[in-house]
PDB file of N, CA and C in Angstrom:
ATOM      1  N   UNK A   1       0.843  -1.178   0.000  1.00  0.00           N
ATOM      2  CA  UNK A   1       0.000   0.000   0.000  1.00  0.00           C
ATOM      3  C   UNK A   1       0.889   1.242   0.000  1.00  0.00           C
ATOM      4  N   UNK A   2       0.193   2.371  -0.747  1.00  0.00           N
ATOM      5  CA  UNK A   2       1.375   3.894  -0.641  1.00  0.00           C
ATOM      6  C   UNK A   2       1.416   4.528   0.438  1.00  0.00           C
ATOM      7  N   UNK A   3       2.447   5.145   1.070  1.00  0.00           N
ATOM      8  CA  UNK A   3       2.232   6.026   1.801  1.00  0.00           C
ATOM      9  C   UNK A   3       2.277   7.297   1.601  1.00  0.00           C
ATOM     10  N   UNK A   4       0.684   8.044   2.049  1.00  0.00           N
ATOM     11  CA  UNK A   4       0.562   9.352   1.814  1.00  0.00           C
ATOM     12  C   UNK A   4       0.896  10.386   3.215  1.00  0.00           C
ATOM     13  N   UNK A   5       1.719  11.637   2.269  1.00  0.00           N
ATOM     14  CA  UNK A   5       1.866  12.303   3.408  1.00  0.00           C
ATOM     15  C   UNK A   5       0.778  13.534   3.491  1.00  0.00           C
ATOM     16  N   UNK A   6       0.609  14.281   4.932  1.00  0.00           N
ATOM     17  CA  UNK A   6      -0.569  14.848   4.963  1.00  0.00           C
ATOM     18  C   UNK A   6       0.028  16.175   5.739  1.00  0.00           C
ATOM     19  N   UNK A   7      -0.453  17.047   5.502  1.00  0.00           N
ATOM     20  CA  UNK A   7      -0.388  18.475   6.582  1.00  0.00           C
ATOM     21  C   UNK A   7      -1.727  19.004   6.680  1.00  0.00           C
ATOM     22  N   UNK A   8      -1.706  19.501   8.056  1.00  0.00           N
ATOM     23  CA  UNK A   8      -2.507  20.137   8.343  1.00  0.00           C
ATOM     24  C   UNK A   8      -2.545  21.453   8.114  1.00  0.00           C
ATOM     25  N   UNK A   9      -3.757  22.148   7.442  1.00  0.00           N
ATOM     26  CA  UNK A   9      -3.515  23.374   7.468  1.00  0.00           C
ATOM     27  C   UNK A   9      -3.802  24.911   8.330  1.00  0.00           C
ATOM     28  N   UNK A  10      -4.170  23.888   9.741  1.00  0.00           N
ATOM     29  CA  UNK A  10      -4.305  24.902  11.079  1.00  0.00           C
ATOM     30  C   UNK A  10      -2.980  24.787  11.814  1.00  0.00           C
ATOM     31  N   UNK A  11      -2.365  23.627  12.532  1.00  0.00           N
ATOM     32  CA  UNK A  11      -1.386  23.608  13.153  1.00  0.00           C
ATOM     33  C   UNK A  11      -0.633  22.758  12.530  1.00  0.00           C
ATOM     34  N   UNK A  12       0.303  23.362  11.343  1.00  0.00           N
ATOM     35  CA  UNK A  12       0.838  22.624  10.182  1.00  0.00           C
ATOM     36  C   UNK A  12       1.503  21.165  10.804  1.00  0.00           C
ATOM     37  N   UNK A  13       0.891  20.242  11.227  1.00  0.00           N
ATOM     38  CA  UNK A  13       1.175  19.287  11.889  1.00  0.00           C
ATOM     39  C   UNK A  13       1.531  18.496  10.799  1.00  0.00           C
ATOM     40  N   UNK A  14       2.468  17.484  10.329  1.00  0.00           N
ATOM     41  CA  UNK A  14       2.875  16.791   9.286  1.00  0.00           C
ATOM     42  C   UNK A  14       2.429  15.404   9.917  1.00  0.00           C
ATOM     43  N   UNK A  15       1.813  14.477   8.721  1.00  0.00           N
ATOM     44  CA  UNK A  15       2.090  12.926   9.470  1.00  0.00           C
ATOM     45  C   UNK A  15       1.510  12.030   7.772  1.00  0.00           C
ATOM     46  N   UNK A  16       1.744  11.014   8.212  1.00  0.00           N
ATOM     47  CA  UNK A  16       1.770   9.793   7.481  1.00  0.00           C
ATOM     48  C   UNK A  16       0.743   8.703   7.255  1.00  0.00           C
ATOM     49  N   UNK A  17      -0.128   8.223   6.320  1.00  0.00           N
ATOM     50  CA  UNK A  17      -1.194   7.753   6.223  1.00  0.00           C
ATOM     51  C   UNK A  17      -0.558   6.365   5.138  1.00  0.00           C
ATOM     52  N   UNK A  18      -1.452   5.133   5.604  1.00  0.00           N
ATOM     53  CA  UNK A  18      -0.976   4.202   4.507  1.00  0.00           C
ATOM     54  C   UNK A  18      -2.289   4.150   4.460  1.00  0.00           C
ATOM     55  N   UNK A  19      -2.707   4.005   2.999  1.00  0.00           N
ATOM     56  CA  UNK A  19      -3.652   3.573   2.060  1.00  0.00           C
ATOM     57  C   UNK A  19      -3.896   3.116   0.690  1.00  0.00           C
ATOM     58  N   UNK A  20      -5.134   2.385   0.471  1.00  0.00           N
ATOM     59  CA  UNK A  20      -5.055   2.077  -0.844  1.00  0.00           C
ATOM     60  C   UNK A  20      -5.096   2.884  -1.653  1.00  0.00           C
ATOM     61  N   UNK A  21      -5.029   2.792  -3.206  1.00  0.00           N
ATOM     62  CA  UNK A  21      -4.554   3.821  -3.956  1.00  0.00           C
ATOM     63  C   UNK A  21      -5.697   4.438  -4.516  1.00  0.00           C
ATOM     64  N   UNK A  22      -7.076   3.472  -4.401  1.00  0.00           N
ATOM     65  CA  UNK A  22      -8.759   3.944  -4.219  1.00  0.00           C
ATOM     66  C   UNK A  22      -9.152   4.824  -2.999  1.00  0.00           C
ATOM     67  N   UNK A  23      -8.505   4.406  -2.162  1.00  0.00           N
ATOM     68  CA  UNK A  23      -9.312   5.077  -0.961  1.00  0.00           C
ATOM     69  C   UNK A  23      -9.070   6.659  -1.341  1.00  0.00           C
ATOM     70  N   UNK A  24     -10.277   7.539  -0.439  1.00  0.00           N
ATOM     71  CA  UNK A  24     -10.793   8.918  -0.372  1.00  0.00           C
ATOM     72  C   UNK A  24      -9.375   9.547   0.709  1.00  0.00           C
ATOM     73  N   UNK A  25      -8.884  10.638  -0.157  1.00  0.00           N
ATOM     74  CA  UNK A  25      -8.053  11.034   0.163  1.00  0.00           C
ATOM     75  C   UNK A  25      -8.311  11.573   2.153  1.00  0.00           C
ATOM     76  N   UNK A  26      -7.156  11.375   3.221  1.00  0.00           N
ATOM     77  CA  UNK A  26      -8.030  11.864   4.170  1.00  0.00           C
ATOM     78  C   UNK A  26      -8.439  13.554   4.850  1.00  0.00           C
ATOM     79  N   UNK A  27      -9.333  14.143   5.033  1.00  0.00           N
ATOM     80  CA  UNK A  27      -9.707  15.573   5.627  1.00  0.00           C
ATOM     81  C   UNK A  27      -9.484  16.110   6.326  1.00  0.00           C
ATOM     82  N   UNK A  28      -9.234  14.991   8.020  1.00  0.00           N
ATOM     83  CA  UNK A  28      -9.046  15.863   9.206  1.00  0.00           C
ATOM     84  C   UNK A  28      -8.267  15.610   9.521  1.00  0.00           C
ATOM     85  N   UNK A  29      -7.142  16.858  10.013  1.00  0.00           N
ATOM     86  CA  UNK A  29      -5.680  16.393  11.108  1.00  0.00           C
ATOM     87  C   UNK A  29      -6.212  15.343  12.422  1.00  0.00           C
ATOM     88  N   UNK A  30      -5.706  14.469  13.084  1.00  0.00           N
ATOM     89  CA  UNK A  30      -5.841  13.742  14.033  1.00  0.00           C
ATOM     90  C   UNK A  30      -5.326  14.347  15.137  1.00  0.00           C
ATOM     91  N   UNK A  31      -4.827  15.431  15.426  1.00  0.00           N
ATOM     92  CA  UNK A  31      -4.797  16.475  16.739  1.00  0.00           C
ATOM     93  C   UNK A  31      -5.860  17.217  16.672  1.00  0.00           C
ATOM     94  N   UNK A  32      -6.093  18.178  15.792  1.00  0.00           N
ATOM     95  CA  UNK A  32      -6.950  19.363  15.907  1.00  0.00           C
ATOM     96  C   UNK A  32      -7.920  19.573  15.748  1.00  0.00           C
ATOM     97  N   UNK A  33      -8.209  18.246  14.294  1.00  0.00           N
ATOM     98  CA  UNK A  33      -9.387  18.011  13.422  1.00  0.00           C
ATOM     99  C   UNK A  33      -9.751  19.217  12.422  1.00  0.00           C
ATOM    100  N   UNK A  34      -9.153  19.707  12.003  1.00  0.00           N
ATOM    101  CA  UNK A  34      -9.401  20.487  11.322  1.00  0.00           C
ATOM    102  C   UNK A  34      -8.897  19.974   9.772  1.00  0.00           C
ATOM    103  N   UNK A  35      -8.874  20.854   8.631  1.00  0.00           N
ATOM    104  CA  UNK A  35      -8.677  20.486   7.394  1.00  0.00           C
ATOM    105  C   UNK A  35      -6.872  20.437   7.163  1.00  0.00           C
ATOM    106  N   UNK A  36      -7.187  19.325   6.449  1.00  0.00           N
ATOM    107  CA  UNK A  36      -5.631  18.780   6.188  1.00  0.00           C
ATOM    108  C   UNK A  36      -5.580  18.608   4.201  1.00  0.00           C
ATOM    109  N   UNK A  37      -4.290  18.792   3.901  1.00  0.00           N
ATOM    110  CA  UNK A  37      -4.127  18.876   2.043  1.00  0.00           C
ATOM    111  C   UNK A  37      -3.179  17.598   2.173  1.00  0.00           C
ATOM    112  N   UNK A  38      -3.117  17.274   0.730  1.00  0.00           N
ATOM    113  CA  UNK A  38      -1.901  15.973   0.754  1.00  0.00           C
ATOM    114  C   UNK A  38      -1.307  16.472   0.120  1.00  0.00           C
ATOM    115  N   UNK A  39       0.447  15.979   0.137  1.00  0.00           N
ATOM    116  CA  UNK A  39       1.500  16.758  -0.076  1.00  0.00           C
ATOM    117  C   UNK A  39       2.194  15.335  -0.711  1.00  0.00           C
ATOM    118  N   UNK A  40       2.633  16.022  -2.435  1.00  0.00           N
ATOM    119  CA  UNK A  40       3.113  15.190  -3.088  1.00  0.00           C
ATOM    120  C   UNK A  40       4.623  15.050  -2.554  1.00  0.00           C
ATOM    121  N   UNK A  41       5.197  13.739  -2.149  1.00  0.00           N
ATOM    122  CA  UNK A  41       6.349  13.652  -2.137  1.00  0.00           C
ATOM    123  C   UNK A  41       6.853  12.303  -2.891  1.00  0.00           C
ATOM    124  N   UNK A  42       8.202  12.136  -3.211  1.00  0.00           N
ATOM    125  CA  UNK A  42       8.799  11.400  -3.963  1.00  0.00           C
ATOM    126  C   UNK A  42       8.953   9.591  -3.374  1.00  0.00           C
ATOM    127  N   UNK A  43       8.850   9.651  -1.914  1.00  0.00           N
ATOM    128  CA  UNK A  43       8.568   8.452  -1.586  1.00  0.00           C
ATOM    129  C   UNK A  43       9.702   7.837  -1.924  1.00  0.00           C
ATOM    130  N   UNK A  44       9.788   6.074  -1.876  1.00  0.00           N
ATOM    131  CA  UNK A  44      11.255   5.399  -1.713  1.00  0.00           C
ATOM    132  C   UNK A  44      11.434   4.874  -2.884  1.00  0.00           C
ATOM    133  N   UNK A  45      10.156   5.335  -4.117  1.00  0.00           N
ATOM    134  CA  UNK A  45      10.529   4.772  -5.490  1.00  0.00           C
ATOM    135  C   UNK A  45       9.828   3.319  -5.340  1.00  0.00           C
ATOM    136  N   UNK A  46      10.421   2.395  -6.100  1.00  0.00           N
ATOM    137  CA  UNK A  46      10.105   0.848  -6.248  1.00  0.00           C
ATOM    138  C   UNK A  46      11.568  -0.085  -5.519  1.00  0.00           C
ATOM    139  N   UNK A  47      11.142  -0.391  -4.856  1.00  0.00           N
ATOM    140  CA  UNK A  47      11.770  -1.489  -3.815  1.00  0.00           C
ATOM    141  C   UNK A  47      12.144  -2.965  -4.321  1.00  0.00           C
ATOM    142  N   UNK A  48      13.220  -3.231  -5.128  1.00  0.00           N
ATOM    143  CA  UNK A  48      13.050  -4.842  -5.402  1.00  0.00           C
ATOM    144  C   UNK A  48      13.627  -5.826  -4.830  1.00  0.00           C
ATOM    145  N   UNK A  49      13.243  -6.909  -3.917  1.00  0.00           N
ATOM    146  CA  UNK A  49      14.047  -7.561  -3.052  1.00  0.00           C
ATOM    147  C   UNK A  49      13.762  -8.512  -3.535  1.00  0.00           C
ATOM    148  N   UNK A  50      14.501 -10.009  -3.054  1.00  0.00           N
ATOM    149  CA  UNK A  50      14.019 -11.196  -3.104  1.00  0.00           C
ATOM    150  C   UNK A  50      15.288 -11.495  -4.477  1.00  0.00           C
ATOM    151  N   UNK A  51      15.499 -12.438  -5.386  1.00  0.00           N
ATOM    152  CA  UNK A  51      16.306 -13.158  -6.236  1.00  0.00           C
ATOM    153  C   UNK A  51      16.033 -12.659  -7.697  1.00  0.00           C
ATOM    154  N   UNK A  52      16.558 -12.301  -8.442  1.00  0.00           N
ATOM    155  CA  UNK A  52      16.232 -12.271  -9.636  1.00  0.00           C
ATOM    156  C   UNK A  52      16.274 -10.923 -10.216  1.00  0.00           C
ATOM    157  N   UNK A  53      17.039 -10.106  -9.326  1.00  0.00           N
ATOM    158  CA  UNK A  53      16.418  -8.591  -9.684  1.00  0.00           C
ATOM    159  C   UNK A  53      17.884  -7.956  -9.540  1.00  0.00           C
ATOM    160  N   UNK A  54      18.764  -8.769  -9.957  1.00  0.00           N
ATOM    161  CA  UNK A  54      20.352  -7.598 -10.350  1.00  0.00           C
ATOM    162  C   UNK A  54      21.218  -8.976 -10.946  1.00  0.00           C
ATOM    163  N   UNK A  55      21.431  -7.911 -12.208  1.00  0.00           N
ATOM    164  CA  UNK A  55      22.268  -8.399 -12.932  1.00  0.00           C
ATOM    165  C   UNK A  55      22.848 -10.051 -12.955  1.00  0.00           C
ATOM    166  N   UNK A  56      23.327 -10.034 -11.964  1.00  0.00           N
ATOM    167  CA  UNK A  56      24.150 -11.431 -11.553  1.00  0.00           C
ATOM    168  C   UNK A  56      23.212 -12.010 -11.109  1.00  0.00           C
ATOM    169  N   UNK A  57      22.341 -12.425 -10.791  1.00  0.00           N
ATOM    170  CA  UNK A  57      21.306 -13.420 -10.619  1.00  0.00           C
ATOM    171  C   UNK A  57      21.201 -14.129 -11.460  1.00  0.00           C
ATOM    172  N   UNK A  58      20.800 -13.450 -13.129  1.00  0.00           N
ATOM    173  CA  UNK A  58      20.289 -14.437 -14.023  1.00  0.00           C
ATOM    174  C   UNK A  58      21.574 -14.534 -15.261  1.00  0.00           C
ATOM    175  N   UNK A  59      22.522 -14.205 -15.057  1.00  0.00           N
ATOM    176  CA  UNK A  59      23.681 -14.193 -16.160  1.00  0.00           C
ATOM    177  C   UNK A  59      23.581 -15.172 -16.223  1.00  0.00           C
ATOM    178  N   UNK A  60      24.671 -15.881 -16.947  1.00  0.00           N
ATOM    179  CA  UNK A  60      25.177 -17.023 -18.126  1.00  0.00           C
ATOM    180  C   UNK A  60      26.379 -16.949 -18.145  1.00  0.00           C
ATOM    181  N   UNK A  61      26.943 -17.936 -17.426  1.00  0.00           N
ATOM    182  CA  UNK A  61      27.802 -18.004 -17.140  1.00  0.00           C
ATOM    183  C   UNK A  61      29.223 -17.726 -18.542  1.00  0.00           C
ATOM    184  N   UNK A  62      29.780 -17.060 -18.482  1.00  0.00           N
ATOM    185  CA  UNK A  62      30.731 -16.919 -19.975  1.00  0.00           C
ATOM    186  C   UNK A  62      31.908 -17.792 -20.274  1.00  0.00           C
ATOM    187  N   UNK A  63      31.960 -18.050 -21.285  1.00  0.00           N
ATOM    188  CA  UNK A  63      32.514 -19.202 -21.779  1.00  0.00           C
ATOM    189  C   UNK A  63      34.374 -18.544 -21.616  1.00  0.00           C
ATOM    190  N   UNK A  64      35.045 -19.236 -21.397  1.00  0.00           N
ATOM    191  CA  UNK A  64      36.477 -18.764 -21.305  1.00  0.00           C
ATOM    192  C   UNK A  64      37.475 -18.636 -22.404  1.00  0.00           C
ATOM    193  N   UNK A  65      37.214 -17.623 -23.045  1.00  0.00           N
ATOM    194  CA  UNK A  65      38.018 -17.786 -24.722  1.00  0.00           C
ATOM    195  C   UNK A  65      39.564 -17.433 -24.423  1.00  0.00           C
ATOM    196  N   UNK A  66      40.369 -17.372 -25.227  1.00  0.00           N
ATOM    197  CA  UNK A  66      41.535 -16.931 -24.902  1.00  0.00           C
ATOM    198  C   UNK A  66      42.002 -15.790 -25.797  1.00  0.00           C
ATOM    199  N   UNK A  67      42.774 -14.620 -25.398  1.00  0.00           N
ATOM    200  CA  UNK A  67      42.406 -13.763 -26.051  1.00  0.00           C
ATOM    201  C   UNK A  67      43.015 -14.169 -27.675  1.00  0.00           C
ATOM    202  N   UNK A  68      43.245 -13.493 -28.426  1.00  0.00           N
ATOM    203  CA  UNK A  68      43.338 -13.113 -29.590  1.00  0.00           C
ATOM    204  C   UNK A  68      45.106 -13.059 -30.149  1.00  0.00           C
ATOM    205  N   UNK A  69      46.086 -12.280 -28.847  1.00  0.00           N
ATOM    206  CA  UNK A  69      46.903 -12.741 -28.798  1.00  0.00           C
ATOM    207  C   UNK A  69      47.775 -13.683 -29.110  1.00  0.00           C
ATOM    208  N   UNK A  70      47.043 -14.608 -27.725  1.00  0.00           N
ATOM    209  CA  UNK A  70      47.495 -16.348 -27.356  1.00  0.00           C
ATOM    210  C   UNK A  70      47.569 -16.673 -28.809  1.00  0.00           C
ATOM    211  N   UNK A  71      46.683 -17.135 -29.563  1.00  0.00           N
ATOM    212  CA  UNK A  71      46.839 -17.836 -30.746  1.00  0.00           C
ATOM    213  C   UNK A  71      47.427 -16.967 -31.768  1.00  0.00           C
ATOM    214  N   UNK A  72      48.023 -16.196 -32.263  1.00  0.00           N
ATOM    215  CA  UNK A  72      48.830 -15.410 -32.673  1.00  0.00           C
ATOM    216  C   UNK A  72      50.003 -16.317 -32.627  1.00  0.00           C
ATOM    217  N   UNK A  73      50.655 -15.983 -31.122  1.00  0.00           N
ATOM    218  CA  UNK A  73      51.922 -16.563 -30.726  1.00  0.00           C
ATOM    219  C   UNK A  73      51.658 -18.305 -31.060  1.00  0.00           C
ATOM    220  N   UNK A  74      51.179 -18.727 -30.970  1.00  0.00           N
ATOM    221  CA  UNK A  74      50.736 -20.064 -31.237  1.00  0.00           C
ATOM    222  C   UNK A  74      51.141 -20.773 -33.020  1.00  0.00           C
ATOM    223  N   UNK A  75      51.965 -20.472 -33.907  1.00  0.00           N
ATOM    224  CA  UNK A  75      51.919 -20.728 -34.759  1.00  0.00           C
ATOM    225  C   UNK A  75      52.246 -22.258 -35.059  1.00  0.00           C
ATOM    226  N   UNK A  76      51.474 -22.999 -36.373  1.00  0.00           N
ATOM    227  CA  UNK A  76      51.773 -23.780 -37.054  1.00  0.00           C
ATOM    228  C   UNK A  76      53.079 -24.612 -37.376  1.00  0.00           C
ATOM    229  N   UNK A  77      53.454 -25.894 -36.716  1.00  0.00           N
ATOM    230  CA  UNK A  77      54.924 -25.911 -37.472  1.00  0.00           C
ATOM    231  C   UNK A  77      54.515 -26.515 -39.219  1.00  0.00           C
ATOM    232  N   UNK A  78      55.352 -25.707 -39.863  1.00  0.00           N
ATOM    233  CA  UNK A  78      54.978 -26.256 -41.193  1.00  0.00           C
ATOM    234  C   UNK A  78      55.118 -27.877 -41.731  1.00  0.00           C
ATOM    235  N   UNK A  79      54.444 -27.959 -42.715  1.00  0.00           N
ATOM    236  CA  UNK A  79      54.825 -29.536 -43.227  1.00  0.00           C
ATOM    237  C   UNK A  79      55.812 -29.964 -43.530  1.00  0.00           C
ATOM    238  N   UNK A  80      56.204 -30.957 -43.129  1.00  0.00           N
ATOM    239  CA  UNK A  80      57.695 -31.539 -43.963  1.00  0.00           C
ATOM    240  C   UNK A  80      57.585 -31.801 -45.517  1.00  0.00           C
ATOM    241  N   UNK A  81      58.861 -31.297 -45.944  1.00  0.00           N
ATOM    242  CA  UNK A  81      58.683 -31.426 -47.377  1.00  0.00           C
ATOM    243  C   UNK A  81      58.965 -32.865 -47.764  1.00  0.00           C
ATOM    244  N   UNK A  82      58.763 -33.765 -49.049  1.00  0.00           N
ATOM    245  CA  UNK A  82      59.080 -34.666 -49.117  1.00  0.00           C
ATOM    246  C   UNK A  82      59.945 -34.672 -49.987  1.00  0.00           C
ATOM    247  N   UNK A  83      60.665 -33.567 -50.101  1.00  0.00           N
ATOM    248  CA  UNK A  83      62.129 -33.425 -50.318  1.00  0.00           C
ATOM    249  C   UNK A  83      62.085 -33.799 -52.557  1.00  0.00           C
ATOM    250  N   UNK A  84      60.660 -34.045 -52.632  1.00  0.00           N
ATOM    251  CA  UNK A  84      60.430 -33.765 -54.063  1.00  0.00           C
ATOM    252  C   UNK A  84      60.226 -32.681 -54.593  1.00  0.00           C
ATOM    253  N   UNK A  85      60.004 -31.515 -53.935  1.00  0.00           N
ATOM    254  CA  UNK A  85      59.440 -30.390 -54.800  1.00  0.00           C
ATOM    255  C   UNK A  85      60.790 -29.580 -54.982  1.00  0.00           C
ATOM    256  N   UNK A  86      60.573 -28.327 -56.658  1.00  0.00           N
ATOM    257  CA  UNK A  86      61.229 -27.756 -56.874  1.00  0.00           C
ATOM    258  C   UNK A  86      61.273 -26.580 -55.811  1.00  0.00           C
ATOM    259  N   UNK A  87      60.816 -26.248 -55.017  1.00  0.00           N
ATOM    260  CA  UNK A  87      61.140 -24.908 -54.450  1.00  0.00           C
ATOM    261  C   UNK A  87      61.900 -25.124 -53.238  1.00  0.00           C
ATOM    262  N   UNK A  88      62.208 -26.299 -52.854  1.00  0.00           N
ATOM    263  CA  UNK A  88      63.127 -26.518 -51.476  1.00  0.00           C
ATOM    264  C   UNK A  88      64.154 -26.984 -52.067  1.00  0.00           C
ATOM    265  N   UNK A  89      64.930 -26.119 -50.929  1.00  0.00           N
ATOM    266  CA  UNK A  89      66.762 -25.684 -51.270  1.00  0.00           C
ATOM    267  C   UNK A  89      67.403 -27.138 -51.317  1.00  0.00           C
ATOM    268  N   UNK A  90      67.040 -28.305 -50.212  1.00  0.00           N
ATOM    269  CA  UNK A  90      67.479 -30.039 -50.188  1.00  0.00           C
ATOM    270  C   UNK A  90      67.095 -30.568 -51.522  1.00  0.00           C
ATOM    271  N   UNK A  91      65.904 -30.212 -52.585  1.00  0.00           N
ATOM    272  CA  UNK A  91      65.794 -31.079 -53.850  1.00  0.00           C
ATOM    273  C   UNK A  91      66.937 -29.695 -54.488  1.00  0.00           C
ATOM    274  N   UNK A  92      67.263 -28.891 -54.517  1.00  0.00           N
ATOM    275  CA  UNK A  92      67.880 -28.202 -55.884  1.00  0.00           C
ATOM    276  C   UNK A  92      69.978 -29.100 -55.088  1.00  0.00           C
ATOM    277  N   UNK A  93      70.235 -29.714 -53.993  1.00  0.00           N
ATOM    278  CA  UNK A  93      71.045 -30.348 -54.010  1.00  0.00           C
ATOM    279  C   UNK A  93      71.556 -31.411 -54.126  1.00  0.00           C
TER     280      UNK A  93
END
């Protein structure tokens, strides 16, 4: 339920009302009885507690790549030649 705040407008008495968001706004200060206005304030916003409600709750866990680097440095040893082809220096001897 919201809480509304209230002043009075005889003995500017301030106080606090919880109600539904239907109910009739209320009239009389509870000291003086006289006429009271409601006073818009900003209140605590939306409250989210309980599991599921930040970030890390529902992630996915991330897979562990390696950077981009690593395999860079990582090169290929080439094929052995089979010592038939013309472009290796062992067949031109």
């Amino acid at each position: 339920m919201p809480t509304y705040e209230y002043e009075c407008e005889s003995c500017a008495h301030r106080f606090e009302a919880f109600q539904k968001m239907n109910d009739a706004p209320l009239t009389n200060c509870p000291l003086c009885n006289q006429k009271v206005r409601r006073i818009l304030s900003g209140g605590i916003g939306i409250s989210f507690q309980g599991a599921g409600f930040y970030v890390t709750d529902s992630k996915k866990p991330e897979k562990a790549e390696k950077p981009a680097a690593d395999k860079a440095d990582k090169k290929q040893p080439s094929p052995a030649c089979p010592g038939g082809c013309p472009h290796c220096e062992k067949a031109a001897s």
